[in-house]
Protein backbone atom coordinates (compact mmCIF):
# COMPACT_ATOMS: atom_id res chain seq x y z
CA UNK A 1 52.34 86.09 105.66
CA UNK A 2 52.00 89.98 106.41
CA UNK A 3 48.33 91.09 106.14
CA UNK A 4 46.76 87.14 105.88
CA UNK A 5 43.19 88.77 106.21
CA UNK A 6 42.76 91.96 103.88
CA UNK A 7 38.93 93.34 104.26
CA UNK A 8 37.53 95.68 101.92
CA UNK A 9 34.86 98.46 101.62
CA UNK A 10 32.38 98.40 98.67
CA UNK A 11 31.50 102.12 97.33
CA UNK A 12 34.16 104.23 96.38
CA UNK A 13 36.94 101.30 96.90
CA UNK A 14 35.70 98.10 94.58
CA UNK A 15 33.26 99.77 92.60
CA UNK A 16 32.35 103.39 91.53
CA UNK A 17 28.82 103.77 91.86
CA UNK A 18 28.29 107.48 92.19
CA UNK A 19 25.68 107.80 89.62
CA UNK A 20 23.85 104.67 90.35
CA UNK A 21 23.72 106.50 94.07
CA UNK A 22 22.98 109.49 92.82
CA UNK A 23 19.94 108.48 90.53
CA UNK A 24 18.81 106.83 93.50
CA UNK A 25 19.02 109.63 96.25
CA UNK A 26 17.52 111.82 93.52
CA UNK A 27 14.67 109.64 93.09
CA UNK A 28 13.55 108.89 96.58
CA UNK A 29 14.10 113.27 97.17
CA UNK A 30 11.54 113.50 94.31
CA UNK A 31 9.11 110.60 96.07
CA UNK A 32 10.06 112.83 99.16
CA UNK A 33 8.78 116.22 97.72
CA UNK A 34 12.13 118.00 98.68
CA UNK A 35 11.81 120.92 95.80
CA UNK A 36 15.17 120.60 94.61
CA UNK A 37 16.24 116.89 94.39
CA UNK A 38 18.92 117.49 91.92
CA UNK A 39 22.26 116.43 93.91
CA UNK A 40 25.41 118.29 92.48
CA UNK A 41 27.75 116.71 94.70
CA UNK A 42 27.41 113.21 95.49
CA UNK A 43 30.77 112.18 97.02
CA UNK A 44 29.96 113.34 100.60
CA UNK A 45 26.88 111.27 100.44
CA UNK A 46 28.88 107.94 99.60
CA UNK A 47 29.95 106.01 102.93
CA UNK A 48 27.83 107.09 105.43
CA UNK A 49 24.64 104.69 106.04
CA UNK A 50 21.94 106.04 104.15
CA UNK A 51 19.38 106.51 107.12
CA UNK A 52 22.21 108.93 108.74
CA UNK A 53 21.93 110.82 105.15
CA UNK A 54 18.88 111.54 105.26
CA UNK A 55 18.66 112.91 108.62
CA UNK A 56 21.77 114.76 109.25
CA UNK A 57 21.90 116.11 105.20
CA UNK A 58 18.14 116.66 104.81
CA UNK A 59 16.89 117.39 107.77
CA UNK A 60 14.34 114.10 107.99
CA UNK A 61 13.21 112.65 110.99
CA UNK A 62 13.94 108.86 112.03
CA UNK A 63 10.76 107.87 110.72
CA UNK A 64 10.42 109.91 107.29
CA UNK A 65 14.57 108.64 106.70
CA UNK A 66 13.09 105.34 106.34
CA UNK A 67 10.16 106.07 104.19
CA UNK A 68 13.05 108.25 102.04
CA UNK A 69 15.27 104.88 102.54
CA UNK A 70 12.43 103.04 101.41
CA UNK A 71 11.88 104.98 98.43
CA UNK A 72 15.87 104.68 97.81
CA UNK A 73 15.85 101.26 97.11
CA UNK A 74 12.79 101.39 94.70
CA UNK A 75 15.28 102.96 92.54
CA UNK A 76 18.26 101.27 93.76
CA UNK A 77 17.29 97.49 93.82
CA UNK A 78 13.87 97.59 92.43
CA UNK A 79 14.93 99.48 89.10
CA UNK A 80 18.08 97.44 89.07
CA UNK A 81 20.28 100.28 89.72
CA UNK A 82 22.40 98.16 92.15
CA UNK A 83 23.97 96.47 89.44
CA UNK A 84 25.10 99.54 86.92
CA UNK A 85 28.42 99.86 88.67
CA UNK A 86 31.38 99.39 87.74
CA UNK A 87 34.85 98.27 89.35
CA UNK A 88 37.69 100.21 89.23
CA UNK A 89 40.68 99.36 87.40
CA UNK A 90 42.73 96.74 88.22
CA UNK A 91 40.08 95.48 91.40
CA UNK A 92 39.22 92.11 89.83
CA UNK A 93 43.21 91.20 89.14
CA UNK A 94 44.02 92.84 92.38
CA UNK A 95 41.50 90.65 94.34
CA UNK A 96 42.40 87.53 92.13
CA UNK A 97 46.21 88.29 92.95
CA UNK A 98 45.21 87.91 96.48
CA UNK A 99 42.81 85.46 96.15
CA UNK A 100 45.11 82.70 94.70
CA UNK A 101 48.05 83.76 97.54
CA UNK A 102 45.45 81.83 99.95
CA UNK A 103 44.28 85.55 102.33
CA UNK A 104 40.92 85.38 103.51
CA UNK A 105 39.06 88.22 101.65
CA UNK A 106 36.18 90.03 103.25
CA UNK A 107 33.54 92.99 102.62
CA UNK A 108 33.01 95.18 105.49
CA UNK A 109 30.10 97.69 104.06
CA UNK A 110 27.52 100.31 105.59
CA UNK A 111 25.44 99.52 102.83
CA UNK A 112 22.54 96.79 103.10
CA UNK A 113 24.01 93.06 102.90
CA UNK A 114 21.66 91.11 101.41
CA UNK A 115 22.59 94.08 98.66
CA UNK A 116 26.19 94.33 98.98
CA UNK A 117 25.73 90.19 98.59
CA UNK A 118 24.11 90.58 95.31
CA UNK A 119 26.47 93.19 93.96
CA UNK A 120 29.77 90.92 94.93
CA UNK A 121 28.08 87.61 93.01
CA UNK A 122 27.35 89.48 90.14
CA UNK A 123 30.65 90.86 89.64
CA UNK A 124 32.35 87.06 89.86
CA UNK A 125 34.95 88.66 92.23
CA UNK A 126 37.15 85.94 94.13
CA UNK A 127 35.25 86.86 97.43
CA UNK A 128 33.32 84.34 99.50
CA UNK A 129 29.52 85.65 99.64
CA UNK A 130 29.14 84.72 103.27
CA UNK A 131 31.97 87.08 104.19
CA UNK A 132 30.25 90.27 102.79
CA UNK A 133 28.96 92.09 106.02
CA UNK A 134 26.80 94.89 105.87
CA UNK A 135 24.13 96.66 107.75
CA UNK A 136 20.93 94.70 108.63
CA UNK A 137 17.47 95.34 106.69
CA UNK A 138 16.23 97.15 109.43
CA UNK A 139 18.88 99.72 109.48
CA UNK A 140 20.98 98.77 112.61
CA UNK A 141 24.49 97.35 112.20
CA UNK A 142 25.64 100.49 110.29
CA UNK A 143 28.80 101.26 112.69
CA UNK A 144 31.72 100.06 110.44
CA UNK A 145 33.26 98.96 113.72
CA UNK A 146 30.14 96.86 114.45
CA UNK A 147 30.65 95.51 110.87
CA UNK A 148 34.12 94.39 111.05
CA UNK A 149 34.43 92.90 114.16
CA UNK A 150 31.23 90.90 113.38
CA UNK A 151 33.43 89.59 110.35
CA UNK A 152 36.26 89.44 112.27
CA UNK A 153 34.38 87.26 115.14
CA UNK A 154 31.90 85.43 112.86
CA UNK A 155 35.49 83.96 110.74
CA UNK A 156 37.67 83.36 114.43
CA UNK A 157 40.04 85.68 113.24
CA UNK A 158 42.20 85.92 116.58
CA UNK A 159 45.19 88.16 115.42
CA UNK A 160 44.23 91.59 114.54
CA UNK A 161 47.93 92.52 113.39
CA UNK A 162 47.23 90.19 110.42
CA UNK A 163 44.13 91.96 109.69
CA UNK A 164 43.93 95.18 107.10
CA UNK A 165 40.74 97.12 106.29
CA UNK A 166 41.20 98.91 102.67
CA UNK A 167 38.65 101.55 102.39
CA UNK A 168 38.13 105.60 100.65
CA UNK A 169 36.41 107.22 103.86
CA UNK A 170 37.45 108.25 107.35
CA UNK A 171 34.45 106.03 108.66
CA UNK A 172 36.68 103.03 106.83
CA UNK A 173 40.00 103.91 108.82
CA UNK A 174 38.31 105.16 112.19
CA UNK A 175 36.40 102.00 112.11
CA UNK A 176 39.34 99.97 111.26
CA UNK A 177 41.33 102.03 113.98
CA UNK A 178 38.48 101.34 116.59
CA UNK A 179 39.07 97.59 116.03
CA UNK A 180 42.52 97.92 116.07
CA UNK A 181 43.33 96.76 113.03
CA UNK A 182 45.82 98.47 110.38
CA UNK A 183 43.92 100.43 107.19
CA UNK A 184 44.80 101.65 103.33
CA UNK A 185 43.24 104.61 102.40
CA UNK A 186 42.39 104.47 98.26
CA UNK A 187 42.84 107.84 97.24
CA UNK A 188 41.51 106.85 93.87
CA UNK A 189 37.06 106.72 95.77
CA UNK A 190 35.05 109.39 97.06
CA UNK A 191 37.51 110.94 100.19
CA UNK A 192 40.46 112.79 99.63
CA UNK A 193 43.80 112.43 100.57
CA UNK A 194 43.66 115.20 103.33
CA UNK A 195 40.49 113.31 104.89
CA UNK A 196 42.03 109.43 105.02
CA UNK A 197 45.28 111.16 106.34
CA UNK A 198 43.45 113.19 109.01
CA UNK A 199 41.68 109.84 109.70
CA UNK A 200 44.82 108.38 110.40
CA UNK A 201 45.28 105.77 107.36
CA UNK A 202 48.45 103.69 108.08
CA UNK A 203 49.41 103.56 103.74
CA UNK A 204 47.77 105.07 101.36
CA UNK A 205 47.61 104.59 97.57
CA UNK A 206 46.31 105.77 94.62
CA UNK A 207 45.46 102.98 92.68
CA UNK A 208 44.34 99.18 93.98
CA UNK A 209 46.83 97.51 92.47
CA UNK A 210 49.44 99.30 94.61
CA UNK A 211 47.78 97.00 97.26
CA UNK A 212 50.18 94.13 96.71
CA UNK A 213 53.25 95.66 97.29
CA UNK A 214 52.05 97.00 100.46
CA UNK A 215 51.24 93.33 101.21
CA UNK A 216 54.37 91.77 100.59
């Protein structure tokens, strides 16, 4: 069976959840006092963790990036915004598809697990809960590298040539390549086509259904 193990990324690749991100970011900038919290652009902001955001995007220290983070998931969890996304066309056949063809199917996330948990149950996708890996509540795990070999280890997955990572930012295929695993870059999320290529993607494809025939 080519590609028995098939790991996927959550933001930008299952489920588009630009605005839900964006009305959070906005809302902890506002708790924040930056003076203009109003974010025009939020794809850039998607896929890296959110404590890295706020420092390298807004200038924060370690320690005000976690009160912003804090603030964040007021909005994000507290408000329910967490669960206003959607998933992209053709992601809950896709997954089914591969679901019933007996791979092991796995979440490898920056965002906060007990989160990225959540989100997966309430969208009754054919993934196993306890293989959604993300980045601790403290912040730390947030290296997708760190993320996916946990999975990888945690399961006693043994051959990485079995093993593809499907993901819509360079972090998701320079993680994946760091591993040494093989990647699909989803040109469909929040990177371009330029930026999964320059990444060094080994397919790419424009819509998650295209998945399968990579696959087979």
């Amino acid at each position: 069976m080519k590609y028995s193990h098939i790991l996927f990324d959550l933001d930008g690749t299952l489920i588009d959840s630009k605005e839900t991100v964006r009305c959070s970011f906005e809302y902890a900038l506002g708790k924040m006092h930056v003076p203009n919290p109003k974010i025009i652009d939020i794809e850039p902001l998607i896929g890296p963790p959110i404590l890295k955001t706020f420092q390298e995007v807004y200038g924060f220290s370690l320690a005000e990036a976690r009160q912003g983070y804090e603030f964040y998931l007021e909005e994000y969890v507290g408000n329910g915004q967490m669960y206003q996304a959607q998933l992209y066309q053709g992601v809950k056949e896709t997954v089914h598809a591969l679901y019933t063809s007996g791979r092991f199917l796995g979440v490898a996330t920056t965002k906060n697990e007990n989160n990225a948990r959540k989100i997966i149950d309430s969208l009754k996708l054919d993934i196993q809960i306890d293989r959604v890996y993300g980045t601790y509540n403290d912040g730390t795990r947030s290296n997708k590298k760190e993320i996916i070999t946990d999975l990888l280890e945690d399961n006693d997955v043994q051959d990485l040539a079995d093993v593809l990572m499907v993901g819509d930012r360079h972090y998701d295929i320079i993680g994946a390549s760091e591993v040494g695993i093989d990647s699909v870059g989803v040109t469909y999320g929040c990177g371009s086509e330029d930026e999964l290529r320059e990444a060094g993607a080994t397919h790419l494809i424009a819509s998650i259904n295209e998945l399968l025939k990579i696959i087979k």
